[in-house]
C-alpha atoms as a PDB file:
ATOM      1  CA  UNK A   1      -6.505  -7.482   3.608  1.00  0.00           C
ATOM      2  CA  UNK A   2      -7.542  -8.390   0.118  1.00  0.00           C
ATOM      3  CA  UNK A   3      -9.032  -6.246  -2.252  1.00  0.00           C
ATOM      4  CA  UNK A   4     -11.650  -7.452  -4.263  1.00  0.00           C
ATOM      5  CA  UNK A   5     -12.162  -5.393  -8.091  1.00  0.00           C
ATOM      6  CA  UNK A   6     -14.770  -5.843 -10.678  1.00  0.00           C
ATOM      7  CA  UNK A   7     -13.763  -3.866 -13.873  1.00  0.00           C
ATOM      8  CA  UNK A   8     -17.035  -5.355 -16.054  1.00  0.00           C
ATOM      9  CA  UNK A   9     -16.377  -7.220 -19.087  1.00  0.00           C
ATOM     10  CA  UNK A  10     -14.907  -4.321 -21.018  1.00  0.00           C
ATOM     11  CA  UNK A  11     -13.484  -1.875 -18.791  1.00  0.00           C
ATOM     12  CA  UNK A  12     -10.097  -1.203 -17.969  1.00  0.00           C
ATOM     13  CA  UNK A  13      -9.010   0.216 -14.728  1.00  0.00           C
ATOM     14  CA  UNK A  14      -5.775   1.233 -13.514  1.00  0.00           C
ATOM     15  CA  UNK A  15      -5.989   0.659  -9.362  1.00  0.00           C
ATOM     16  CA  UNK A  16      -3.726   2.160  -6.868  1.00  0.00           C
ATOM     17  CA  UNK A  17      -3.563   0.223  -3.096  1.00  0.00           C
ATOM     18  CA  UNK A  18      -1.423   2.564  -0.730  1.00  0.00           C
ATOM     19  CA  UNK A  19      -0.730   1.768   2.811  1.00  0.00           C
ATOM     20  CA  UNK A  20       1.096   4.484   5.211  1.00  0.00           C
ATOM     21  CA  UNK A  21       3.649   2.367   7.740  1.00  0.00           C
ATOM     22  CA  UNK A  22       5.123   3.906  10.669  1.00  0.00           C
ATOM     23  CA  UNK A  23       8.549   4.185  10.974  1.00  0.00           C
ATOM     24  CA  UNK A  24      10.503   0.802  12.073  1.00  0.00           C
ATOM     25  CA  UNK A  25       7.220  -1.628  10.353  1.00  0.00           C
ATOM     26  CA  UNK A  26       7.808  -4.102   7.913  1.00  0.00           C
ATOM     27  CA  UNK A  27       6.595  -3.105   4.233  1.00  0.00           C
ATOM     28  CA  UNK A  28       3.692  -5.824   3.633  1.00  0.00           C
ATOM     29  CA  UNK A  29       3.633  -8.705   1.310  1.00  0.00           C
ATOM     30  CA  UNK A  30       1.517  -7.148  -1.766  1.00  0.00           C
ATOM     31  CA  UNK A  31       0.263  -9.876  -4.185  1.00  0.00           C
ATOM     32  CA  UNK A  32      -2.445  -9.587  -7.233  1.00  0.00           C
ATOM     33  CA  UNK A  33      -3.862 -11.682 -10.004  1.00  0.00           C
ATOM     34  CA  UNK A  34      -1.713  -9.513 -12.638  1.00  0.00           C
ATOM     35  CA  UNK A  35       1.688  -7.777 -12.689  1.00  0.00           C
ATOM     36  CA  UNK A  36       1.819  -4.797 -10.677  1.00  0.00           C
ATOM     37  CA  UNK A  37       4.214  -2.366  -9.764  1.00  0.00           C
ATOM     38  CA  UNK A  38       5.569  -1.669  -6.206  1.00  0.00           C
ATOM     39  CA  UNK A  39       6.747   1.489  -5.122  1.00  0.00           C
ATOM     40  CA  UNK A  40       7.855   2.456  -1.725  1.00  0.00           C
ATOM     41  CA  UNK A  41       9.064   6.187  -0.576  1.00  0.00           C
ATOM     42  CA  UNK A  42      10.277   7.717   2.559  1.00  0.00           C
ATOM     43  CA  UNK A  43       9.810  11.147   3.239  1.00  0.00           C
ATOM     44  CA  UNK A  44      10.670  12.494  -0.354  1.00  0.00           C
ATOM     45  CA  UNK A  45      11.727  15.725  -0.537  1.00  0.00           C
ATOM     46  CA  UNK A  46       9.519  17.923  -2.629  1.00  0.00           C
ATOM     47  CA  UNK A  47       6.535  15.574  -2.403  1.00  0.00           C
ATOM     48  CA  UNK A  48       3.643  14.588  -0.295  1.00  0.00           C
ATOM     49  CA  UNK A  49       4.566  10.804  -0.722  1.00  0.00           C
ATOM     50  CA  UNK A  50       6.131   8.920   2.456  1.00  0.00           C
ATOM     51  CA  UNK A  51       4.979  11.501   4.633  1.00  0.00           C
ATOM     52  CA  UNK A  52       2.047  11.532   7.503  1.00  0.00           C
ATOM     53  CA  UNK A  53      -0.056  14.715   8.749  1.00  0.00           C
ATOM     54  CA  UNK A  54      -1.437  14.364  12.812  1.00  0.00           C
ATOM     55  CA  UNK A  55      -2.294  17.862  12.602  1.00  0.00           C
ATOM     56  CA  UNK A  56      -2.529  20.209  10.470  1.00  0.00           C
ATOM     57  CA  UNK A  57       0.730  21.936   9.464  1.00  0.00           C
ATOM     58  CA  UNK A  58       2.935  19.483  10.814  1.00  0.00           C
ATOM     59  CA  UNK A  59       4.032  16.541   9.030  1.00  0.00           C
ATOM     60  CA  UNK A  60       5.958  13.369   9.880  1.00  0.00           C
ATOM     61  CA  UNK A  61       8.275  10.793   8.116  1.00  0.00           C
ATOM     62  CA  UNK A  62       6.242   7.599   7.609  1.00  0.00           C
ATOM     63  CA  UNK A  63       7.013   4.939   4.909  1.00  0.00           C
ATOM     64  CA  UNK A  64       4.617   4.924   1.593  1.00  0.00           C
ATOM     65  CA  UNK A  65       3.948   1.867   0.341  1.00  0.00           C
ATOM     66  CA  UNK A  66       1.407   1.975  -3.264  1.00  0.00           C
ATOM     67  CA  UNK A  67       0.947  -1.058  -5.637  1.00  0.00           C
ATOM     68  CA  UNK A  68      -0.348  -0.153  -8.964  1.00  0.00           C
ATOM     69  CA  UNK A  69      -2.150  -2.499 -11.238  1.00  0.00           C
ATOM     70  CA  UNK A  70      -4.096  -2.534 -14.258  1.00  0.00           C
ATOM     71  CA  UNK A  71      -7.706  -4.771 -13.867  1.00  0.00           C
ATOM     72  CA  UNK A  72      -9.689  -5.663 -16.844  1.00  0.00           C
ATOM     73  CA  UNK A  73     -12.333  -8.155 -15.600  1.00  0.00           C
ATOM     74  CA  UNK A  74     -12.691  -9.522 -11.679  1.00  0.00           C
ATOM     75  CA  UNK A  75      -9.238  -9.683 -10.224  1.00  0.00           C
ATOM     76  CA  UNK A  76      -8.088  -9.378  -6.631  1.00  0.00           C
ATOM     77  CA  UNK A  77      -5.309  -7.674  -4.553  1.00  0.00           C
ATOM     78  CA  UNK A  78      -3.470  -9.245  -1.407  1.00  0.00           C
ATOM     79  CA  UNK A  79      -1.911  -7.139   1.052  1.00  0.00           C
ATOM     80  CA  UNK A  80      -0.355  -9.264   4.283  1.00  0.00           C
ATOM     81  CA  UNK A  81       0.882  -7.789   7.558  1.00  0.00           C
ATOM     82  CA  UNK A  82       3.490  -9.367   9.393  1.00  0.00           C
ATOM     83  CA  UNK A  83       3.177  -8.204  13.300  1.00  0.00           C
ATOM     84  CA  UNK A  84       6.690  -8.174  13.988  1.00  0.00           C
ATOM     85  CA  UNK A  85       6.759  -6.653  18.253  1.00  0.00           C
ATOM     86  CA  UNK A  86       4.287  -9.317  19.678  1.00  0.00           C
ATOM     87  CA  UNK A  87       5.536 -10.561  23.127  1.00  0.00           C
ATOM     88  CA  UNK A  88       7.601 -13.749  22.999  1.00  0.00           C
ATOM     89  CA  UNK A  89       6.204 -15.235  26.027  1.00  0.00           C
ATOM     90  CA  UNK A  90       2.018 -14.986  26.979  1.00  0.00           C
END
């Protein structure tokens, strides 16, 4: 997935990409044009991060995975899956 921002010539934005992974996934690769920070959370206690709502009133551990960047200008955001329970044989 990439993630594609255009800040103008003299704006400054500060972008959040979040991604909710079930349970036993693999956090994906996140890479930008800038520094970033990367913060991932498991059902914290007290908070709505690294948690997942089917319905309403019930919630459900899930992994929380948000980069956070500032963009000034055109810059772009990576974000790679690996698929990690393909068959091994087709």
């Amino acid at each position: 997935m990439i993630d594609e921002i255009d800040a103008g010539q003299h704006a400054s934005l500060e972008v959040h990409v979040h991604w909710l992974l079930p349970e036993d996934a693999p956090s994906p690769e996140i890479t930008s044009d800038g520094a970033g920070r990367l913060d991932i959370v498991r059902a914290e206690v007290d908070s709505v991060m690294g948690w997942r709502a089917l319905r309403y009133g019930e919630k459900q551990a899930a992994t929380s995975v948000t980069y956070v960047t500032r963009v000034t200008g055109h810059h772009m955001i990576r974000s790679r899956f690996l698929a990690t329970n393909l068959p091994t044989t087709l």
